[in-house]
Protein backbone atom coordinates (compact mmCIF):
# COMPACT_ATOMS: atom_id res chain seq x y z
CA UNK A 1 101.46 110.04 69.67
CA UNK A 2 103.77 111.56 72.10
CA UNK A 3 105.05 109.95 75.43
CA UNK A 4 102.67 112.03 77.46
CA UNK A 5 99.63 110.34 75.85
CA UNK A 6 101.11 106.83 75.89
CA UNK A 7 101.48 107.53 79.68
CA UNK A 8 97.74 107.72 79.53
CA UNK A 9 97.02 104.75 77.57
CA UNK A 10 99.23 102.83 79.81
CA UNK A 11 97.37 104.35 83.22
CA UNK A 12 93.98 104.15 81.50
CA UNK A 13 94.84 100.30 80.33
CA UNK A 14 96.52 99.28 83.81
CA UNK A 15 92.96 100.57 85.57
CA UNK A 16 91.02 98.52 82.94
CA UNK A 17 93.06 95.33 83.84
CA UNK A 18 92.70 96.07 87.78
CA UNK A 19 88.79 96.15 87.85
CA UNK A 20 88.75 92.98 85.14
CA UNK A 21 90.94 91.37 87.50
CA UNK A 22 88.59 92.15 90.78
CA UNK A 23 85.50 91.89 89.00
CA UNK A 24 86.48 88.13 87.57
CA UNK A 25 86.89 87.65 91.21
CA UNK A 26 83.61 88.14 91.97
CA UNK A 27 82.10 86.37 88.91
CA UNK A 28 83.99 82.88 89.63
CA UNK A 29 82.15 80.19 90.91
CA UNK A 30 82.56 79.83 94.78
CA UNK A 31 82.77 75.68 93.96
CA UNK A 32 86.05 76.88 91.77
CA UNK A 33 87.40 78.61 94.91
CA UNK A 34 87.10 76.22 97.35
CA UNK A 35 88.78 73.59 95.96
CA UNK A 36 92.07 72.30 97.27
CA UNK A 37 94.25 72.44 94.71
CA UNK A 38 93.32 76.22 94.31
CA UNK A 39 94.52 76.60 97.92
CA UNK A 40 97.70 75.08 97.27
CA UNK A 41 98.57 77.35 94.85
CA UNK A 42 97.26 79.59 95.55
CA UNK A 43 100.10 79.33 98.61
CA UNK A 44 102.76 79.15 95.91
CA UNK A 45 101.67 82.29 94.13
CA UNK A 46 102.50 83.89 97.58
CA UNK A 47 105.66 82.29 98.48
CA UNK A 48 107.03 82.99 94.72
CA UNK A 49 105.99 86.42 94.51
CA UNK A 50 107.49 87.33 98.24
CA UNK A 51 110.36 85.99 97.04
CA UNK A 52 111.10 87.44 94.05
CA UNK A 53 109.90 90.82 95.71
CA UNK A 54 112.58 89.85 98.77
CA UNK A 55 115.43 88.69 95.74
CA UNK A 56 115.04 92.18 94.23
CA UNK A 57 115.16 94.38 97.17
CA UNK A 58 118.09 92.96 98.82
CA UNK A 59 120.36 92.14 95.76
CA UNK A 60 119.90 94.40 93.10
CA UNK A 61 120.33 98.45 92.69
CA UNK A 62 118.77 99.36 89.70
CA UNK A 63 119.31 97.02 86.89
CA UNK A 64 122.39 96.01 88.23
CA UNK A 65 123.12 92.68 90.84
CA UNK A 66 124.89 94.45 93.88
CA UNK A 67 126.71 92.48 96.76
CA UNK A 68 126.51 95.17 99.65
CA UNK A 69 125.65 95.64 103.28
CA UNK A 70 121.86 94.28 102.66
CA UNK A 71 123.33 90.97 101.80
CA UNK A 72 125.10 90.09 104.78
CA UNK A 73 121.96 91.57 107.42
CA UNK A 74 120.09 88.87 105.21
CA UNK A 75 122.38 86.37 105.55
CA UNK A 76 122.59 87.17 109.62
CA UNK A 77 118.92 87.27 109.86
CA UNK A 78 118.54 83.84 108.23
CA UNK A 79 121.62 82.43 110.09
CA UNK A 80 119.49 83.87 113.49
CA UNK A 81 115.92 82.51 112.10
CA UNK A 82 117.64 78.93 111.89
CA UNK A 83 118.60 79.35 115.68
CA UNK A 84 114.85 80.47 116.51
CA UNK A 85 115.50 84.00 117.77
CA UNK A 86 112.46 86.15 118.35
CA UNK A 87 111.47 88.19 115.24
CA UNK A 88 112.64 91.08 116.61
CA UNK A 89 115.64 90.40 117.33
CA UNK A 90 116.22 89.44 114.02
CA UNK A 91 114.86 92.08 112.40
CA UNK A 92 117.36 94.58 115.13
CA UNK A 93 120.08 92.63 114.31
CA UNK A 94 119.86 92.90 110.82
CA UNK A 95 119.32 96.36 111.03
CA UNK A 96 121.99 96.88 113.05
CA UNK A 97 124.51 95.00 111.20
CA UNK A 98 123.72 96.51 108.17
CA UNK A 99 123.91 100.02 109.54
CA UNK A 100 126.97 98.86 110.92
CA UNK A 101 128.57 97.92 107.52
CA UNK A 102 127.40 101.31 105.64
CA UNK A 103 129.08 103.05 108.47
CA UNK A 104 132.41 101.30 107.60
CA UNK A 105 132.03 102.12 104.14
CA UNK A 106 130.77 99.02 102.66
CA UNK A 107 127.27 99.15 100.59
């Protein structure tokens, strides 16, 4: 088979899994759902996969670990979310710092 038809499989195969996925979430038991334990991970699940999705965007270009510009607007955003600045101003700073550092050259 050539790579254009495994492309298919993999699309038609990925669509299979998404409605199995939503479907089973419709077929579950609303008992199963409410119960606390399923909340509480539920809460994990989200915290884990933010952070992995966080851990890959700011320290890694392509396959590759990168120390750049994005690191240190993290590391001033965090150092400015410990000392309870509004959001915004986080996010500007950030923004700003790191714009700052790719101007000089760095990242």
């Amino acid at each position: 088979m050539n790579p254009y038809a495994w492309t298919w499989v993999a699309i038609a195969a990925a669509a299979a899994l998404a409605f199995l996925t939503k479907y089973a979430g419709h077929v579950v038991p609303e008992a199963w759902l409410e119960h606390p334990r399923v909340h509480r991970v539920a809460g994990f699940v989200t915290v884990g996969l933010l952070a992995a999705l966080f851990a890959t965007q700011a320290f890694t270009s392509g396959s590759a670990l990168v120390i750049d510009a994005r690191v240190v607007a993290v590391a001033v955003a965090a150092l400015l979310l410990w000392k309870r600045a509004p959001f915004i101003v986080v996010v500007a700073a950030a923004a700003c710092v790191a714009a700052g550092l790719r101007l000089l050259g760095w990242g």
